[in-house]
C-alpha atoms as a PDB file:
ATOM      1  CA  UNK A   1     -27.910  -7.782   8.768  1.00  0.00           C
ATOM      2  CA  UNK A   2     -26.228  -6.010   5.603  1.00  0.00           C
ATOM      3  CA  UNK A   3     -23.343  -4.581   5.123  1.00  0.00           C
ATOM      4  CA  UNK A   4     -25.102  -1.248   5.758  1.00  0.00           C
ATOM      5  CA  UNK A   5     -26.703  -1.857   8.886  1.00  0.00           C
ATOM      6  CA  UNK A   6     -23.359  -3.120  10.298  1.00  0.00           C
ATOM      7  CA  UNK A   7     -21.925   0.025   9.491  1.00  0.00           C
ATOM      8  CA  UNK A   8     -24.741   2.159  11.362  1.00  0.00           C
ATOM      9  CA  UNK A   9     -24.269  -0.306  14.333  1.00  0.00           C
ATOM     10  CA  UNK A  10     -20.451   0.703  14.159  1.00  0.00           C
ATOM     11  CA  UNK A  11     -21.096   4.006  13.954  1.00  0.00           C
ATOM     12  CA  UNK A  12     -23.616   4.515  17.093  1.00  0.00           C
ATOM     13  CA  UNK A  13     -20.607   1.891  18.767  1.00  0.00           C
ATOM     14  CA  UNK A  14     -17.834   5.373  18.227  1.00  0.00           C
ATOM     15  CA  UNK A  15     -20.215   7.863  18.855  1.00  0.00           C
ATOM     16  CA  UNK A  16     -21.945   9.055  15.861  1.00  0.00           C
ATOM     17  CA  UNK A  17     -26.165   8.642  15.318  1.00  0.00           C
ATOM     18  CA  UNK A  18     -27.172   7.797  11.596  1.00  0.00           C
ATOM     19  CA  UNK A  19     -29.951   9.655  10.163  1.00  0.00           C
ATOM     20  CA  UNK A  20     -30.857   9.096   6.743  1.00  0.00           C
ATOM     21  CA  UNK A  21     -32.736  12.189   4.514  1.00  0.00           C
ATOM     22  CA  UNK A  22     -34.078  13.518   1.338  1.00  0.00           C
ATOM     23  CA  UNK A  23     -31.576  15.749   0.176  1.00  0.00           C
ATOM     24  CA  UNK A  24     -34.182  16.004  -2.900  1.00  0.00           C
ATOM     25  CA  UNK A  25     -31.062  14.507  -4.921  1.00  0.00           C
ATOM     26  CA  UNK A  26     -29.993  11.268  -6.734  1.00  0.00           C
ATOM     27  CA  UNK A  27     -26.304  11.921  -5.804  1.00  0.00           C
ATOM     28  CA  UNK A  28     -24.343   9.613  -2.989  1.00  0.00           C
ATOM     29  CA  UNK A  29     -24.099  12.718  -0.575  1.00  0.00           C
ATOM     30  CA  UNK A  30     -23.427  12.370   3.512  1.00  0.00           C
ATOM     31  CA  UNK A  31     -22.933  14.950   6.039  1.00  0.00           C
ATOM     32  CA  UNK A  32     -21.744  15.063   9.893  1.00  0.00           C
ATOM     33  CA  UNK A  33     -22.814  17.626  11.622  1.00  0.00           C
ATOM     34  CA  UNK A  34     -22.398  17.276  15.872  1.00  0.00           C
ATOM     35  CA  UNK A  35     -22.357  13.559  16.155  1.00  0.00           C
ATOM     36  CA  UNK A  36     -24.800  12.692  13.731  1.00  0.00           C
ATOM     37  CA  UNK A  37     -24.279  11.702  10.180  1.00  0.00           C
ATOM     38  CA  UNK A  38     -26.818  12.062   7.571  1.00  0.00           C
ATOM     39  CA  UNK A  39     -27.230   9.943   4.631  1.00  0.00           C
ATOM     40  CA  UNK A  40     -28.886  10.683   1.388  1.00  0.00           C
ATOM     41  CA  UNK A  41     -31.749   8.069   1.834  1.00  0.00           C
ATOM     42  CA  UNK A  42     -32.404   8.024  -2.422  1.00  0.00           C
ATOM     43  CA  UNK A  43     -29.519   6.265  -2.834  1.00  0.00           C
ATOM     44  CA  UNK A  44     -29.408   2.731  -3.196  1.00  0.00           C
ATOM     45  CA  UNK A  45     -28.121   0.665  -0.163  1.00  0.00           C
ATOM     46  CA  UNK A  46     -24.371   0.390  -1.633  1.00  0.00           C
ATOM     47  CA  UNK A  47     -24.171   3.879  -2.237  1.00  0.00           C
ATOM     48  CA  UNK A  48     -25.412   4.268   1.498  1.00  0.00           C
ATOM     49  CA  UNK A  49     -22.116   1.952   3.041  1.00  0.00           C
ATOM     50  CA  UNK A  50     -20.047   3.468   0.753  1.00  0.00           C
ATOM     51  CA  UNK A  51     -20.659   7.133   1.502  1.00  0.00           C
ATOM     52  CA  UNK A  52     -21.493   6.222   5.583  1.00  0.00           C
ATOM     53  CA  UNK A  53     -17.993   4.418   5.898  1.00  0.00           C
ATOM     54  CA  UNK A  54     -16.030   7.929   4.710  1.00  0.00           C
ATOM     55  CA  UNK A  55     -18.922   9.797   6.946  1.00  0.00           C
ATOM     56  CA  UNK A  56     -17.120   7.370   9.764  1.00  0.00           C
ATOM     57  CA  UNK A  57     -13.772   8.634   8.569  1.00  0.00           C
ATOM     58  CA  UNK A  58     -14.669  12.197   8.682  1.00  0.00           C
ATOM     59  CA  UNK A  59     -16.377  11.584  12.132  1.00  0.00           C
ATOM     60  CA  UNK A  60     -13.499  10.204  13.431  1.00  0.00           C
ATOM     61  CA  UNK A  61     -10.551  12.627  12.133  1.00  0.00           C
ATOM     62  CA  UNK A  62     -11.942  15.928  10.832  1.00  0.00           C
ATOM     63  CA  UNK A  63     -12.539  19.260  12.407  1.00  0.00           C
ATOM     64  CA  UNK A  64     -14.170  22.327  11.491  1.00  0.00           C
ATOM     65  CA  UNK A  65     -16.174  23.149   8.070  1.00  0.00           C
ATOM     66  CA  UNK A  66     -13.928  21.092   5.545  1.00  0.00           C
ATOM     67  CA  UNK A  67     -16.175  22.149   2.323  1.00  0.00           C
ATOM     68  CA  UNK A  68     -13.843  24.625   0.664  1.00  0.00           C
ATOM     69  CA  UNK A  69     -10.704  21.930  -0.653  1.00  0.00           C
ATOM     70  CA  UNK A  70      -8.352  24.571  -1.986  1.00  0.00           C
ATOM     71  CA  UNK A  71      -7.019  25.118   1.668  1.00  0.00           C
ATOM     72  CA  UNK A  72      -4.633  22.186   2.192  1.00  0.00           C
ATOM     73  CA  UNK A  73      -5.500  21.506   5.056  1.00  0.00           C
ATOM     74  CA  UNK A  74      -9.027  20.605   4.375  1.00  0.00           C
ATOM     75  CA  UNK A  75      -7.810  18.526   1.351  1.00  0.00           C
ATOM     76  CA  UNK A  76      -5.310  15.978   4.289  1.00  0.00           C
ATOM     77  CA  UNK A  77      -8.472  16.195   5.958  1.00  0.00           C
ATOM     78  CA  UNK A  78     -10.619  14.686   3.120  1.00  0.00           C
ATOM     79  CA  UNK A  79      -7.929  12.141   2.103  1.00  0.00           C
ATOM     80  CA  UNK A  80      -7.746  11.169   5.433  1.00  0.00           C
ATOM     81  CA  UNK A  81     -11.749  10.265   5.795  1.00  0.00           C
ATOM     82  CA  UNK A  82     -11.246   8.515   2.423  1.00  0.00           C
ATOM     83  CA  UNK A  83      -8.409   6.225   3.477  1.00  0.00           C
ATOM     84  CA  UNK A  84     -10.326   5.447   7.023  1.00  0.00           C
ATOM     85  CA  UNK A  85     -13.370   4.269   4.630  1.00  0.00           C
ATOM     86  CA  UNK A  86     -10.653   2.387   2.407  1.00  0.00           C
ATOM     87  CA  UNK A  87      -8.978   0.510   5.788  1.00  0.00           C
ATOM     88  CA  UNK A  88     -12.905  -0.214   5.854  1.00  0.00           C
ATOM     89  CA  UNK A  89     -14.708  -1.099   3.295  1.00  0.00           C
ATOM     90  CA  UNK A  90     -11.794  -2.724   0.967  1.00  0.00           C
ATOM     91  CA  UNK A  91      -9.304  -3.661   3.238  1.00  0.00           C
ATOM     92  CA  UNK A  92      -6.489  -6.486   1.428  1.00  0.00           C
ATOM     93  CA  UNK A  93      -8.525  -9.188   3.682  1.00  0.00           C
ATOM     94  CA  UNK A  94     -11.423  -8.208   2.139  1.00  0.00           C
ATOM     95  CA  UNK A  95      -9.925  -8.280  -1.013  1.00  0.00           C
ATOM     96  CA  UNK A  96      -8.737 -11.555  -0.825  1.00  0.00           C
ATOM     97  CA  UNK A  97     -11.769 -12.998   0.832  1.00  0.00           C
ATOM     98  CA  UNK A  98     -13.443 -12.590  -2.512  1.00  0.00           C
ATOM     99  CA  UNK A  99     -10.740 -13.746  -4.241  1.00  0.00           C
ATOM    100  CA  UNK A 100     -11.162 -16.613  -2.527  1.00  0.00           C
ATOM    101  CA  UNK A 101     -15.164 -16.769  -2.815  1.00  0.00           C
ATOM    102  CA  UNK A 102     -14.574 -16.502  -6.933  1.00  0.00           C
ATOM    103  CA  UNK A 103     -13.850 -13.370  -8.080  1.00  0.00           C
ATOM    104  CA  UNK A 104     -11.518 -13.082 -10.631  1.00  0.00           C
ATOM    105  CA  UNK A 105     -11.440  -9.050 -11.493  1.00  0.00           C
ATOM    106  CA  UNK A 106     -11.857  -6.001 -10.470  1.00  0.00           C
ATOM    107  CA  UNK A 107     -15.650  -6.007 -10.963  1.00  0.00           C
ATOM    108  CA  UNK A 108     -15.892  -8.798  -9.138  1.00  0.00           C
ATOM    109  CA  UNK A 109     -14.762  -7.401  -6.188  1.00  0.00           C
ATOM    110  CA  UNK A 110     -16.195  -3.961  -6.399  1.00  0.00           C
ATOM    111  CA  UNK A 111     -19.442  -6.031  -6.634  1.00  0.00           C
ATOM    112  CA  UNK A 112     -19.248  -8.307  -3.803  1.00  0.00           C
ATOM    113  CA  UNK A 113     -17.715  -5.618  -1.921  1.00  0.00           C
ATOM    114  CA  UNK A 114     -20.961  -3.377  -2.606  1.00  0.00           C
ATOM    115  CA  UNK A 115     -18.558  -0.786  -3.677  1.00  0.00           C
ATOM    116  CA  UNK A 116     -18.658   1.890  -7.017  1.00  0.00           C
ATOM    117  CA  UNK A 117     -15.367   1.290  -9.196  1.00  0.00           C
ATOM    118  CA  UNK A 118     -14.276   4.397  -8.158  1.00  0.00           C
ATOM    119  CA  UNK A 119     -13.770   3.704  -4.947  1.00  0.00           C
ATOM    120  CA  UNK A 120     -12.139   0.265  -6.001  1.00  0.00           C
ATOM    121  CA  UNK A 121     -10.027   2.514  -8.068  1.00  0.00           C
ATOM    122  CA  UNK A 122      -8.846   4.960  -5.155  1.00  0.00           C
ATOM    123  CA  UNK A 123      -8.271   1.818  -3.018  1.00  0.00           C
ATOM    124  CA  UNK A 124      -6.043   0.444  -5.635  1.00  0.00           C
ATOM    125  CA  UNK A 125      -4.188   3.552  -5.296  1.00  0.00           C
ATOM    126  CA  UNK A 126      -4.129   3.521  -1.390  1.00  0.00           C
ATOM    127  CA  UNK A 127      -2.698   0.168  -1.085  1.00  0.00           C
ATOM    128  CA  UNK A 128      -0.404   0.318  -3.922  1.00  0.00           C
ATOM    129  CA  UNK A 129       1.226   3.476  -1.908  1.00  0.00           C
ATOM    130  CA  UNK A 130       1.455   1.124   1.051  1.00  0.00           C
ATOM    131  CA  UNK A 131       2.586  -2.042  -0.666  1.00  0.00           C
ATOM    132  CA  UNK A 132       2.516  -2.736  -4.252  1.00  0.00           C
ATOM    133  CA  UNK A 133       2.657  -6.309  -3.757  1.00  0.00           C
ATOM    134  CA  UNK A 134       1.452  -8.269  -1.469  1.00  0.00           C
ATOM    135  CA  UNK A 135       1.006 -12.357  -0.691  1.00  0.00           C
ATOM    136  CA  UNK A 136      -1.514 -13.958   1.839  1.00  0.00           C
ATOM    137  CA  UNK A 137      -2.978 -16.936   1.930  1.00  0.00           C
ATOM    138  CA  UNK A 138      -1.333 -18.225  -1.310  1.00  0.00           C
ATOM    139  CA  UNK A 139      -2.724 -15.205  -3.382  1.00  0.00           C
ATOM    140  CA  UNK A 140      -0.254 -12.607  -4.456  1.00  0.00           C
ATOM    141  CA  UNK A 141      -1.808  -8.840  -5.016  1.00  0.00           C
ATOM    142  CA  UNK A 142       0.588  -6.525  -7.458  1.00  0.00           C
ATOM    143  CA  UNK A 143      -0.859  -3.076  -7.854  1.00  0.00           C
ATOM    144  CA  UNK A 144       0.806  -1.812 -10.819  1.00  0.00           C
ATOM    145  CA  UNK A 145      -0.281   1.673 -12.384  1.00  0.00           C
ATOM    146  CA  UNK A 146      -3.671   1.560 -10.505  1.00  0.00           C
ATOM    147  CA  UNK A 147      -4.288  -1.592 -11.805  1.00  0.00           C
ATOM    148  CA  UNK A 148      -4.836  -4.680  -9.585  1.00  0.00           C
ATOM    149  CA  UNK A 149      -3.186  -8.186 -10.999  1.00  0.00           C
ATOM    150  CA  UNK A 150      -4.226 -11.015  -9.046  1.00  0.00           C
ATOM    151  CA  UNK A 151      -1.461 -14.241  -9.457  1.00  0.00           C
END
């Protein structure tokens, strides 16, 4: 199974069915509307695990019609849903599971992640908030300025 397909197993495991559409658009786009999340199906299958893991964050923390992000509120709502899909997607382990399997940037493990760089880049900042440095299994992670330095 890929990455993907784990993730809709997952999700029908907490609750939440997995419905992929045409939203008659290129962009990575998810909604969750009454227990059922649906996914953009013209994106390509890492766009799909990226956007369905914050779908699972959303599903599992947010209430109400989030869409307008000038009320606070909605804003902790939609940081929270990103950091759930961070904790998921591009956990340290992970990180340092491809460290170990050869990567040696950034790219590297955005790619075997089957992750965008921006998301790389907001987990960056997530874990350097948590812990700027960090040592397991003989690899030390320092997040400095939103950059990762692997030692």
């Amino acid at each position: 199974m890929t990455r993907y397909e784990d993730l809709i197993v997952y999700a029908k495991k907490i609750g939440a069915d997995v419905k992929e559409l045409d939203f008659c658009t290129n962009k990575k786009y998810g909604k969750n509307i009454d227990n059922v999340i649906y996914i953009n199906s013209r994106m390509t299958e890492c766009e799909k695990y990226e956007v369905l893991s914050e779908e699972i964050g959303h599903f599992k923390t947010t209430f109400g019609n989030i869409t307008n992000l000038s009320d606070i509120r909605n804003l902790k709502q939609e940081i929270a849903a990103r950091n759930i899909s961070i904790d998921q997607v591009c956990s340290i382990n992970k990180i340092i599971t491809c460290i170990k399997k050869g990567a040696t940037n950034r790219y590297e493990i955005a790619e075997m992640l089957c992750i965008s760089d921006d998301l790389l880049d907001d987990a960056i900042t997530y874990h350097s908030r948590k812990n700027p440095c960090v040592c397991k299994d003989k690899i030390l992670l320092y997040f400095d300025d939103n950059r990762l330095i692997i030692i």
